[in-house]
PDB file of N, CA and C in Angstrom:
ATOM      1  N   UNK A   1      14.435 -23.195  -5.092  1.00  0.00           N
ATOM      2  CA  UNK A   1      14.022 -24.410  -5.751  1.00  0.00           C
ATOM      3  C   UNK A   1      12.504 -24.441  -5.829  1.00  0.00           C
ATOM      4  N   UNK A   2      12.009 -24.815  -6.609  1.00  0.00           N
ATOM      5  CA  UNK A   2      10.818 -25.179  -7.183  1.00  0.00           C
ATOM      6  C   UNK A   2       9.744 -26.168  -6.334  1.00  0.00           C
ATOM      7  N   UNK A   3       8.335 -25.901  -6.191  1.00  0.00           N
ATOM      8  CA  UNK A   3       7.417 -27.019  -5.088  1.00  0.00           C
ATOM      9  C   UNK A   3       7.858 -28.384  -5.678  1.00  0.00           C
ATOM     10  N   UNK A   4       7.571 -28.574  -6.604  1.00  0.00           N
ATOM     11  CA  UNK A   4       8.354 -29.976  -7.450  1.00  0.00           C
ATOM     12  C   UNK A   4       8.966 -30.148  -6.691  1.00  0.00           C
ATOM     13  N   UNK A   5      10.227 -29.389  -6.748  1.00  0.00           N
ATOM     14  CA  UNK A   5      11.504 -30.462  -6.230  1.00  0.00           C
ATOM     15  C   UNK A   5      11.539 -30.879  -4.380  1.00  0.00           C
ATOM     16  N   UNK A   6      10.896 -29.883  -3.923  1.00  0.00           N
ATOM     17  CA  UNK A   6      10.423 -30.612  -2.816  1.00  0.00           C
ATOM     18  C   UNK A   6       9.673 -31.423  -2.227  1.00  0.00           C
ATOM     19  N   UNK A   7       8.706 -31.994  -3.154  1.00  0.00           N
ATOM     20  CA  UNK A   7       8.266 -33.163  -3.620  1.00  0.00           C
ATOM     21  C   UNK A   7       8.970 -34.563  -3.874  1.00  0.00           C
ATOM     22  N   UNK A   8      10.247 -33.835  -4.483  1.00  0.00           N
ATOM     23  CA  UNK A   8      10.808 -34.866  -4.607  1.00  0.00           C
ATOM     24  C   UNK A   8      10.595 -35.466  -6.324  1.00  0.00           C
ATOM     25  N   UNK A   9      10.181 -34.639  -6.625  1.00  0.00           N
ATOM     26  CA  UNK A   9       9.659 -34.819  -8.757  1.00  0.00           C
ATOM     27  C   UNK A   9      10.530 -34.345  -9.096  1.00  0.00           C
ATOM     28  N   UNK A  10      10.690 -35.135 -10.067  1.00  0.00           N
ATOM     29  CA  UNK A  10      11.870 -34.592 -11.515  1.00  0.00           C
ATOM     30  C   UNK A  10      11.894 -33.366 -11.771  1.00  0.00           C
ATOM     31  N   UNK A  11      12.652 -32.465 -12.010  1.00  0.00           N
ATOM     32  CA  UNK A  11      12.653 -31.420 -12.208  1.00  0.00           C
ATOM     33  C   UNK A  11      12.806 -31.172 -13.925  1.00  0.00           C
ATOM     34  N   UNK A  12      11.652 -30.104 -14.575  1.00  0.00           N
ATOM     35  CA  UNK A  12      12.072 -30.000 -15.643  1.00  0.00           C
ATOM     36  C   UNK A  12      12.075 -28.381 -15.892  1.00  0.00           C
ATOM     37  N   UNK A  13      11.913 -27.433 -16.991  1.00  0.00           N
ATOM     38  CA  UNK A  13      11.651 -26.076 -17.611  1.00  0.00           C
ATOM     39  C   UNK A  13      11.068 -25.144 -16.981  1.00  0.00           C
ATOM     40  N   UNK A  14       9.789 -25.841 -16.433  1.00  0.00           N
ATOM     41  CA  UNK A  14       8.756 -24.672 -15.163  1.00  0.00           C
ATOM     42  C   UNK A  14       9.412 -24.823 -14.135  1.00  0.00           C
ATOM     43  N   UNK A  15      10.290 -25.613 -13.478  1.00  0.00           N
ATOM     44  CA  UNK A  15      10.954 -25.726 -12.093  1.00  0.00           C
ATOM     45  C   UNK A  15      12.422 -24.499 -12.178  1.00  0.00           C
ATOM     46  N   UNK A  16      12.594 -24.506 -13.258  1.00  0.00           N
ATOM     47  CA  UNK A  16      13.746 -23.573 -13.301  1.00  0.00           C
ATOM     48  C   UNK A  16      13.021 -22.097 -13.196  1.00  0.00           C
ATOM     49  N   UNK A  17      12.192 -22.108 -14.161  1.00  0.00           N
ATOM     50  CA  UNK A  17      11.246 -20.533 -13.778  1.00  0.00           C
ATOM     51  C   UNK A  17      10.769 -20.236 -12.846  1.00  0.00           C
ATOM     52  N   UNK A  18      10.289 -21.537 -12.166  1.00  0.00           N
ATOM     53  CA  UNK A  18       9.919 -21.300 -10.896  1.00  0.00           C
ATOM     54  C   UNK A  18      11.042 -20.434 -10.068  1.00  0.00           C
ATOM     55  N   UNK A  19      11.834 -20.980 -10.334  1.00  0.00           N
ATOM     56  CA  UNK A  19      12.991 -20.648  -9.183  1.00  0.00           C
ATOM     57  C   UNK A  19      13.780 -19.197  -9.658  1.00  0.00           C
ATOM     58  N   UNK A  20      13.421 -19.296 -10.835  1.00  0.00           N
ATOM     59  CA  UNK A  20      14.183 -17.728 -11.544  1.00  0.00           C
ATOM     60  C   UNK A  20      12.488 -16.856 -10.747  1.00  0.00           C
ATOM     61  N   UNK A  21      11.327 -17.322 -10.580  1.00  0.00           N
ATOM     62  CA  UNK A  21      10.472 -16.401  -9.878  1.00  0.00           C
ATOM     63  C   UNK A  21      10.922 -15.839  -8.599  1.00  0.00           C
ATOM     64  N   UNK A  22      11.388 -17.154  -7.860  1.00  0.00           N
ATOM     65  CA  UNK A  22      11.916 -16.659  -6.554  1.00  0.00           C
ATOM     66  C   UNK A  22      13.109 -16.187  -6.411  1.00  0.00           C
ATOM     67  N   UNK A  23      14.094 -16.183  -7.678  1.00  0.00           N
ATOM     68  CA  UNK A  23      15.175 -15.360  -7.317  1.00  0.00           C
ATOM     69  C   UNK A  23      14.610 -13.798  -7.918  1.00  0.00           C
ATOM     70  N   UNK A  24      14.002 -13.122  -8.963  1.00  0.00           N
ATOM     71  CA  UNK A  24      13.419 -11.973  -8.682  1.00  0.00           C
ATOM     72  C   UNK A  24      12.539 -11.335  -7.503  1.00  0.00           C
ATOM     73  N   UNK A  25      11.705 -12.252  -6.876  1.00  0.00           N
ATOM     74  CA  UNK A  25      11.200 -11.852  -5.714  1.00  0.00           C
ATOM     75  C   UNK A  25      12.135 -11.568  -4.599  1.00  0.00           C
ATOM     76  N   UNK A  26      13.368 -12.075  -4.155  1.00  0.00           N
ATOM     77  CA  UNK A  26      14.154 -12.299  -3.701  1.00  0.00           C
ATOM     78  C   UNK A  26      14.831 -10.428  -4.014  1.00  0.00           C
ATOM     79  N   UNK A  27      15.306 -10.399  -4.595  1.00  0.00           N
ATOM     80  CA  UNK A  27      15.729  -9.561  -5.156  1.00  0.00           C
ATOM     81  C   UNK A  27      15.265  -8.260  -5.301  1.00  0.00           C
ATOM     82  N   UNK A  28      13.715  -8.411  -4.966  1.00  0.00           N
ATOM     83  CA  UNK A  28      13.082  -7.174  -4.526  1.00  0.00           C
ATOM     84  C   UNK A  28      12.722  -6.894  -3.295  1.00  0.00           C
ATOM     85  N   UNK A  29      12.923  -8.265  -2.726  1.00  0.00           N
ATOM     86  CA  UNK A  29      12.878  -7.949  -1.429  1.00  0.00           C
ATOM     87  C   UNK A  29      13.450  -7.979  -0.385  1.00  0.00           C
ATOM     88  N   UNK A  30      14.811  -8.529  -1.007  1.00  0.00           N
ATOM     89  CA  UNK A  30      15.696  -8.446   0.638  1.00  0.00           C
ATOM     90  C   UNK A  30      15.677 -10.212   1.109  1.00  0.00           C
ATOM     91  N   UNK A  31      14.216 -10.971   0.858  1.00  0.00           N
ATOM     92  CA  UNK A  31      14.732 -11.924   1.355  1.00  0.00           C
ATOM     93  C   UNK A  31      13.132 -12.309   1.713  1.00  0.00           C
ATOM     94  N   UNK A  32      12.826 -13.884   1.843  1.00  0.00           N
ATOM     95  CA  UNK A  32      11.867 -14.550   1.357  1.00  0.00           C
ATOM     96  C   UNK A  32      11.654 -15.108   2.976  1.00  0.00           C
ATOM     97  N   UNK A  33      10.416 -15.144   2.830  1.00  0.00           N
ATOM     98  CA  UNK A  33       9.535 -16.158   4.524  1.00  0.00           C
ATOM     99  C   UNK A  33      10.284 -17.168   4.608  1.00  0.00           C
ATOM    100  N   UNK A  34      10.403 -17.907   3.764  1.00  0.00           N
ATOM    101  CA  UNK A  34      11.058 -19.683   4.108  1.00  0.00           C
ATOM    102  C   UNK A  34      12.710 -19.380   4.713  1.00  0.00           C
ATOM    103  N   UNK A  35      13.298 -18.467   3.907  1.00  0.00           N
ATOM    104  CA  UNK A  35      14.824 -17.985   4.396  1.00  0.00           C
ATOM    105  C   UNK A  35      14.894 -17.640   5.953  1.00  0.00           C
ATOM    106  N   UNK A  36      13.750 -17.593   6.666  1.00  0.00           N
ATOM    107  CA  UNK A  36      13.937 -17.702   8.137  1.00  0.00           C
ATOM    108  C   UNK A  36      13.837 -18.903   9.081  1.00  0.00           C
ATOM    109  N   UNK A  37      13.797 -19.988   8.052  1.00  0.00           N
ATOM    110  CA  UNK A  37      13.381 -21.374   9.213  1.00  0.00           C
ATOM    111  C   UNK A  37      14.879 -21.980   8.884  1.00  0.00           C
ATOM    112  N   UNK A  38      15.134 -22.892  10.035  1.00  0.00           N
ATOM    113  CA  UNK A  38      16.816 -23.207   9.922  1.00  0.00           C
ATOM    114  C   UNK A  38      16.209 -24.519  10.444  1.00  0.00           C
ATOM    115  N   UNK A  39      17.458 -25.137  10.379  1.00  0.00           N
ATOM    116  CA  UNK A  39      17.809 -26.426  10.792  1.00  0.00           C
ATOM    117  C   UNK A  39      18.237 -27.456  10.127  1.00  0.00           C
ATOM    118  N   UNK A  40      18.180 -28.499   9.559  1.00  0.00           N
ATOM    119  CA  UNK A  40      18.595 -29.824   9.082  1.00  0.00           C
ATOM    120  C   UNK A  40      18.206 -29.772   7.763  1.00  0.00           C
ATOM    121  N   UNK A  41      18.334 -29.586   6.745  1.00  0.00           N
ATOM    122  CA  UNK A  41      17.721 -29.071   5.467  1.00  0.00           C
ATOM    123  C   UNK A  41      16.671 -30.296   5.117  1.00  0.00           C
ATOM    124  N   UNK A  42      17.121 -31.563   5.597  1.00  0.00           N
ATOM    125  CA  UNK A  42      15.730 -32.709   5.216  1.00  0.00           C
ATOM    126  C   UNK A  42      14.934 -32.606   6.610  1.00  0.00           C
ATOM    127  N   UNK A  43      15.115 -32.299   7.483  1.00  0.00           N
ATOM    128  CA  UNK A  43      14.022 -31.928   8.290  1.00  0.00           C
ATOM    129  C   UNK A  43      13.354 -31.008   8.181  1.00  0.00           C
ATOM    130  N   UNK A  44      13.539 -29.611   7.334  1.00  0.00           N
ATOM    131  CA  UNK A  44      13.509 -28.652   7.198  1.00  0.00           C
ATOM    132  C   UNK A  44      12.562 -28.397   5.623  1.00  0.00           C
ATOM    133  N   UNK A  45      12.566 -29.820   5.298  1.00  0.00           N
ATOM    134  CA  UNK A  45      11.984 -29.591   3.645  1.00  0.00           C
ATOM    135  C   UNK A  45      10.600 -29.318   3.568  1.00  0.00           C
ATOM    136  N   UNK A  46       9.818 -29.721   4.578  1.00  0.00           N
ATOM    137  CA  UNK A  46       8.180 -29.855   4.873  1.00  0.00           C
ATOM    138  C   UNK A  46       7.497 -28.635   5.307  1.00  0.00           C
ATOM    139  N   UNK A  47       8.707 -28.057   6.085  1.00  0.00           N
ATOM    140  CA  UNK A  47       8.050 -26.481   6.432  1.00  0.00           C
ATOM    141  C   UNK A  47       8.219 -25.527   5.494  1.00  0.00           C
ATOM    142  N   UNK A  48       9.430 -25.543   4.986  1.00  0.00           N
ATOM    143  CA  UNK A  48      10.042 -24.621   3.575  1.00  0.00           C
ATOM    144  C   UNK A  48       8.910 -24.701   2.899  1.00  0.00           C
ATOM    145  N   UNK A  49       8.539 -25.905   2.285  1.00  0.00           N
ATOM    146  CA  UNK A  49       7.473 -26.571   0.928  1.00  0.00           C
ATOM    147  C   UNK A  49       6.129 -25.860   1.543  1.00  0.00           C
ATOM    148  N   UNK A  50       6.133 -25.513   2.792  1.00  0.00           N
ATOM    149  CA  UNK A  50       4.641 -25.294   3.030  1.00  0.00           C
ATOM    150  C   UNK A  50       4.797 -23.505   3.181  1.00  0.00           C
ATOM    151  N   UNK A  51       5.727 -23.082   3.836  1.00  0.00           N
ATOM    152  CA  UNK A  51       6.325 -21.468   3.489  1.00  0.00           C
ATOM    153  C   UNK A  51       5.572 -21.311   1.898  1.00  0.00           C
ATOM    154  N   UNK A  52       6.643 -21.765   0.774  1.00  0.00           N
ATOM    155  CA  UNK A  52       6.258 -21.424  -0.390  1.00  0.00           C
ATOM    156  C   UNK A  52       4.925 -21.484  -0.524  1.00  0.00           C
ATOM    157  N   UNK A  53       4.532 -22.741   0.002  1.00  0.00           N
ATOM    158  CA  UNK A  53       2.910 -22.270  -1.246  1.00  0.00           C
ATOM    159  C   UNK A  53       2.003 -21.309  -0.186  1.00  0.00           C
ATOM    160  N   UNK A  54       2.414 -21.169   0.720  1.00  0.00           N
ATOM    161  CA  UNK A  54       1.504 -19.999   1.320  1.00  0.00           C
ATOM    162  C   UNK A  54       2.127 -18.833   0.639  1.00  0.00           C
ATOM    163  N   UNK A  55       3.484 -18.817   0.486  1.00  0.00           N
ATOM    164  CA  UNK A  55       3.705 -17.013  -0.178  1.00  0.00           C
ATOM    165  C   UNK A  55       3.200 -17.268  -1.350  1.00  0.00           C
ATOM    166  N   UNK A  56       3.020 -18.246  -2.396  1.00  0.00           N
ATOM    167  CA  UNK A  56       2.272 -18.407  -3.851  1.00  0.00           C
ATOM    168  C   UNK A  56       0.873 -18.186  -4.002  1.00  0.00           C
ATOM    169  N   UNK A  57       0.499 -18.531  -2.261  1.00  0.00           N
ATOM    170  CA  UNK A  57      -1.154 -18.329  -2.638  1.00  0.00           C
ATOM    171  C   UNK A  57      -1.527 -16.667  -2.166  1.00  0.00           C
ATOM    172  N   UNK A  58      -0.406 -16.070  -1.636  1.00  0.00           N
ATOM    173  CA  UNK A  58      -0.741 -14.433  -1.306  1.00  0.00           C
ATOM    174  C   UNK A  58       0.281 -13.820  -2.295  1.00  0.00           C
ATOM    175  N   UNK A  59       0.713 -14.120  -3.094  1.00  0.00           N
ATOM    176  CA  UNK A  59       1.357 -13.532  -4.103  1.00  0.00           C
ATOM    177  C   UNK A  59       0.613 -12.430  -4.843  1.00  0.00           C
ATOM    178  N   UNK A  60      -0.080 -12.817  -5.302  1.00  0.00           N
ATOM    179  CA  UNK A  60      -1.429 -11.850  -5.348  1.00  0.00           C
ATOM    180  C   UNK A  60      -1.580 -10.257  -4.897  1.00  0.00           C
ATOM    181  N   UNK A  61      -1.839 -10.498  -3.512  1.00  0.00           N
ATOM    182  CA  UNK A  61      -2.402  -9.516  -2.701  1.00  0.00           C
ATOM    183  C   UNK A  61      -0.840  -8.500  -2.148  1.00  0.00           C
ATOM    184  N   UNK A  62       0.331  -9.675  -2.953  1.00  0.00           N
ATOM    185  CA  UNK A  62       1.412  -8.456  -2.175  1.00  0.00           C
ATOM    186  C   UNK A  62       2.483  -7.883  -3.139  1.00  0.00           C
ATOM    187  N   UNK A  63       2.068  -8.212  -4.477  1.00  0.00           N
ATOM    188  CA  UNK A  63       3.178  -7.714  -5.509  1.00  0.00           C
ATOM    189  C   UNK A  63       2.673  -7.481  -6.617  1.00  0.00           C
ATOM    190  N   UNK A  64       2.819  -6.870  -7.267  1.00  0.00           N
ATOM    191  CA  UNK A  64       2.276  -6.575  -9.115  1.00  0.00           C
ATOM    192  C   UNK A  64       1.438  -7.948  -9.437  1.00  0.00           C
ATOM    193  N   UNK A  65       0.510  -7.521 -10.293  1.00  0.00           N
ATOM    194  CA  UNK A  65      -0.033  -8.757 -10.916  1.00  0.00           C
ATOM    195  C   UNK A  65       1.022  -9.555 -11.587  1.00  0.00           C
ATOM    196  N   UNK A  66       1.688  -9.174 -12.325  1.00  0.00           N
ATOM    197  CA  UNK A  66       2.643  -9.640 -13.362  1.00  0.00           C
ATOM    198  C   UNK A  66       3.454 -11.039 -12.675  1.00  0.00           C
ATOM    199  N   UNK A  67       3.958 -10.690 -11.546  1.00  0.00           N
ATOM    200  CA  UNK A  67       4.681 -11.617 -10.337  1.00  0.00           C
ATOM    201  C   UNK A  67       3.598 -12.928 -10.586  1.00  0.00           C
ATOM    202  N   UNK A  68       2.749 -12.576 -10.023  1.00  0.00           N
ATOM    203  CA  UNK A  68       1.744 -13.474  -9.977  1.00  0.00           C
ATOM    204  C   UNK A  68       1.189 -14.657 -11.234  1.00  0.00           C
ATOM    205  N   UNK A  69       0.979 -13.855 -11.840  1.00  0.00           N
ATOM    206  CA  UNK A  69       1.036 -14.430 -13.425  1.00  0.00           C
ATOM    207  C   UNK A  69       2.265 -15.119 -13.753  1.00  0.00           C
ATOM    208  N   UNK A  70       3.448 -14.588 -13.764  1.00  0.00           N
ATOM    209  CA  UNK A  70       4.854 -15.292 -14.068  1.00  0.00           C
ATOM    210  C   UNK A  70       4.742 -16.641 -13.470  1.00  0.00           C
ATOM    211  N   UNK A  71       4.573 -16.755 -12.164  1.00  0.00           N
ATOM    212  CA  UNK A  71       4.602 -17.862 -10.983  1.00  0.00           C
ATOM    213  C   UNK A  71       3.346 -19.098 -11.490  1.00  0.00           C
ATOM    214  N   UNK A  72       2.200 -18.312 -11.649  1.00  0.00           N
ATOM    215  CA  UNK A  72       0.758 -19.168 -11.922  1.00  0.00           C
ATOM    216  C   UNK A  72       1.485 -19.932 -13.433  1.00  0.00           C
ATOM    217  N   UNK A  73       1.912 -19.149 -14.237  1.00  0.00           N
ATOM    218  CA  UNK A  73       1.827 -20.103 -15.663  1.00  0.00           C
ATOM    219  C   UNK A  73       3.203 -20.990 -15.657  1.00  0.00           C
ATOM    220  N   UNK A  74       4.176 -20.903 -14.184  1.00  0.00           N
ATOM    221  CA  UNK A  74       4.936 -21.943 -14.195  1.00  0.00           C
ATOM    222  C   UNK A  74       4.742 -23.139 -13.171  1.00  0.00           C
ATOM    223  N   UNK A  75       4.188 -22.632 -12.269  1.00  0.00           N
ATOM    224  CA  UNK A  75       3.614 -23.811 -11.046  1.00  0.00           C
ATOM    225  C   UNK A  75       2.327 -24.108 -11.630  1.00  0.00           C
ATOM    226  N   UNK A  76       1.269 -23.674 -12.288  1.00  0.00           N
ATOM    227  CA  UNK A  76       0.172 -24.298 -12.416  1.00  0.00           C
ATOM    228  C   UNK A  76      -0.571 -24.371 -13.718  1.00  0.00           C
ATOM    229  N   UNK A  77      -0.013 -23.768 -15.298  1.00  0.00           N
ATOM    230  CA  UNK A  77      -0.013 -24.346 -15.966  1.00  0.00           C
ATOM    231  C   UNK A  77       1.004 -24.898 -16.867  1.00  0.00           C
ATOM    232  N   UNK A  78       2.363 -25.325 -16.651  1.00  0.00           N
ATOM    233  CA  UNK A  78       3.430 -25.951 -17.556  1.00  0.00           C
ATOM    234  C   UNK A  78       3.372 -27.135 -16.805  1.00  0.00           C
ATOM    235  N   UNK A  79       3.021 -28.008 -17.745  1.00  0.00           N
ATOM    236  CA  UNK A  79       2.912 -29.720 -17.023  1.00  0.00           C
ATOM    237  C   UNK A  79       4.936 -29.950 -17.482  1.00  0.00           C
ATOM    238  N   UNK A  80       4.928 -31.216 -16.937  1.00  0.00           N
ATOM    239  CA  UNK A  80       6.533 -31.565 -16.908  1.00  0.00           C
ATOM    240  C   UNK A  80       6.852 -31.764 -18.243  1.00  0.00           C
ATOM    241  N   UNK A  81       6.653 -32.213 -19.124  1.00  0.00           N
ATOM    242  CA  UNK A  81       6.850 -32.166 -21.312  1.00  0.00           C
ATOM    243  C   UNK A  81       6.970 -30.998 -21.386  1.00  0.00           C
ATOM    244  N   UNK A  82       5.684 -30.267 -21.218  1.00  0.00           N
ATOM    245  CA  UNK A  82       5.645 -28.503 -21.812  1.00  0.00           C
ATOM    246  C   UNK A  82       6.764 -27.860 -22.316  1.00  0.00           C
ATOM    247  N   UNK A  83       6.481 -27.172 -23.260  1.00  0.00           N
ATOM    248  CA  UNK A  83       7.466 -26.054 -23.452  1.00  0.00           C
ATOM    249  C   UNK A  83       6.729 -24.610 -23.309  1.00  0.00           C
ATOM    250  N   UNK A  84       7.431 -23.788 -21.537  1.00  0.00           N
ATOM    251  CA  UNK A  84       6.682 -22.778 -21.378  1.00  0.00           C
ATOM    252  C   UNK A  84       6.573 -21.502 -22.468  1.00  0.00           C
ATOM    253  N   UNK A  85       5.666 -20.983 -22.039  1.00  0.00           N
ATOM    254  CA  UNK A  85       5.329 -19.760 -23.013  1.00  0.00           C
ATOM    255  C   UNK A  85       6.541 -18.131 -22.988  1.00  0.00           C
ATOM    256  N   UNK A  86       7.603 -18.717 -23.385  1.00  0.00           N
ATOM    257  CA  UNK A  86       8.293 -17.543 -23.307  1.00  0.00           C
ATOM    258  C   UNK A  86       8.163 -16.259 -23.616  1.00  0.00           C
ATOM    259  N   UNK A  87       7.821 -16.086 -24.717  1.00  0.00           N
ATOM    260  CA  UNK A  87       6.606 -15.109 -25.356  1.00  0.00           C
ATOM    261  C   UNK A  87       6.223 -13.908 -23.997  1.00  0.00           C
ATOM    262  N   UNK A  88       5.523 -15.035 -23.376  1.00  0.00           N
ATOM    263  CA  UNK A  88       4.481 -14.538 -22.931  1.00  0.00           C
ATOM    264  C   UNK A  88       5.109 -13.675 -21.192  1.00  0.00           C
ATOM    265  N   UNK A  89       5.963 -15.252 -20.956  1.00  0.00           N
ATOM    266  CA  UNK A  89       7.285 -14.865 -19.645  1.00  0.00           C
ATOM    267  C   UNK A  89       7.609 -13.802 -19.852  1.00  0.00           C
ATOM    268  N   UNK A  90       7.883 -13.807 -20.992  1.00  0.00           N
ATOM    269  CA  UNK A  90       9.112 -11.998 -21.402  1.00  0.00           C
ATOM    270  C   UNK A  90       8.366 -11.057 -21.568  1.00  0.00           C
ATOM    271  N   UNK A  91       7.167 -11.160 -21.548  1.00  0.00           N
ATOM    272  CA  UNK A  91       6.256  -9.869 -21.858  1.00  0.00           C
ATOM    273  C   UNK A  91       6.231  -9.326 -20.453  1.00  0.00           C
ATOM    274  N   UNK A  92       5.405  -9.938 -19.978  1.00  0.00           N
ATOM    275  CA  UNK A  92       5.309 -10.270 -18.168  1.00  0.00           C
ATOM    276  C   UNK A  92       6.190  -9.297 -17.573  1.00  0.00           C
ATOM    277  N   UNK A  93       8.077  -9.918 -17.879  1.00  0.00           N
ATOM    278  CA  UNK A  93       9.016  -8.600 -17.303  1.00  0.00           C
ATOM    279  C   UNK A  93       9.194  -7.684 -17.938  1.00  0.00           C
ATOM    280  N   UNK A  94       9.044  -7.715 -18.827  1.00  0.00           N
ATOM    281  CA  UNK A  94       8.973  -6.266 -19.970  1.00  0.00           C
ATOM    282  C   UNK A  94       8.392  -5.262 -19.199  1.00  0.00           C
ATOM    283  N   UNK A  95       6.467  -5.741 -18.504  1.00  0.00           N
ATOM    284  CA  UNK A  95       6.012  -5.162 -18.033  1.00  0.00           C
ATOM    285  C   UNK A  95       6.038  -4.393 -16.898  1.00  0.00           C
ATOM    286  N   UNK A  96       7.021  -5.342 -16.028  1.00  0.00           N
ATOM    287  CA  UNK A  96       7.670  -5.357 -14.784  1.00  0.00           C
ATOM    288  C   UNK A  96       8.632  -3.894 -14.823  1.00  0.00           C
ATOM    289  N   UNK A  97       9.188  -4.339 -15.807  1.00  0.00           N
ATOM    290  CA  UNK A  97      10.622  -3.190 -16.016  1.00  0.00           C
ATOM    291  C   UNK A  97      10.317  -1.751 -16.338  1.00  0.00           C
ATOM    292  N   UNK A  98       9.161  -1.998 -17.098  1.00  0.00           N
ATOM    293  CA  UNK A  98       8.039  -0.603 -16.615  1.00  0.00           C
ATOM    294  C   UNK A  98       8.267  -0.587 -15.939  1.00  0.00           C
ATOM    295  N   UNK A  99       6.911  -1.073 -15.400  1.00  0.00           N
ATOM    296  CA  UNK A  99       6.591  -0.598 -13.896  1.00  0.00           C
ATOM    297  C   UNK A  99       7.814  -0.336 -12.492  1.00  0.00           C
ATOM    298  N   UNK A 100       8.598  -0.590 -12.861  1.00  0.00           N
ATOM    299  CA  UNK A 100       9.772  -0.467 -11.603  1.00  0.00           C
ATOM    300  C   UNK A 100      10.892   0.933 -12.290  1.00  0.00           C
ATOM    301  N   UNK A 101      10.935   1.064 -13.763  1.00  0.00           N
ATOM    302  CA  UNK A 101      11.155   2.224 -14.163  1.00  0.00           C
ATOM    303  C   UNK A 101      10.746   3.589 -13.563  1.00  0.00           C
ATOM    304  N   UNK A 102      11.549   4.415 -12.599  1.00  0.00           N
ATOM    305  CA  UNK A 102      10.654   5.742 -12.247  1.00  0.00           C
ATOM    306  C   UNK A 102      10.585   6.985 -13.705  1.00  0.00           C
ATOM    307  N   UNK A 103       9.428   7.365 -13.458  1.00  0.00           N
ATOM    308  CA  UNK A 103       8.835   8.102 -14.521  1.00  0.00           C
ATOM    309  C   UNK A 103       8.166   7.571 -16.027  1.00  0.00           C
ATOM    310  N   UNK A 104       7.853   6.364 -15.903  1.00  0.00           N
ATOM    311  CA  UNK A 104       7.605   5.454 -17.239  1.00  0.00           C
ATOM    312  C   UNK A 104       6.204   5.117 -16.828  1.00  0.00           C
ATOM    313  N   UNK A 105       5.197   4.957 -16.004  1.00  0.00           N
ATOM    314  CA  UNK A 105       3.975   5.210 -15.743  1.00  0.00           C
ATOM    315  C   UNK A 105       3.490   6.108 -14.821  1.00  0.00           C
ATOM    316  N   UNK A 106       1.727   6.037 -14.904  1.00  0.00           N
ATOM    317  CA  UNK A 106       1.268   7.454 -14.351  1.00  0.00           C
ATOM    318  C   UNK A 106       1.048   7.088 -12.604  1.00  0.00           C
TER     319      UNK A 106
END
């Protein structure tokens, strides 16, 4: 789920990408920082919410740029109206699918 929704905000278009971010990250990795804290899921919402944006703010330094970019133009520029830049989303994994392709770069 999306920082939004642990907020407690309406969820709209970037909250779903958001979360399609973390199910590819997910997916490359076996399994996400916040997936280790347990307990009461509303007691549990404040540490999760704070998990994520620390893995959002080292996103960066630990995965393809592309990751990073995907995540930035849905948490920090698609306001709640927006209609995100798909275009641009799909290029993003295009690029990805390179890059995770063996023998398709140098």
């Amino acid at each position: 789920m999306s920082m939004n929704t642990h907020l407690g905000n309406e969820t709209s278009r970037r909250d779903d990408l958001e979360a399609l971010g973390y199910t590819m990250l997910f997916l490359l990795e076996g399994s996400l920082p916040w997936m280790s804290i347990k307990g009461d899921p509303v007691v549990m919402n404040e540490p999760i919410k704070d998990s994520k944006e620390e893995f959002y703010r080292n996103l960066r330094n630990n995965f393809p740029e592309e990751f990073y970019k995907f995540m930035y133009h849905c948490v920090d520029q698609v306001q709640f109206y927006d209609k995100p830049d798909y275009g641009y989303l799909r290029s993003l994994l295009e690029n990805l699918l390179i890059f995770f392709t063996p023998g398709t770069h140098a």
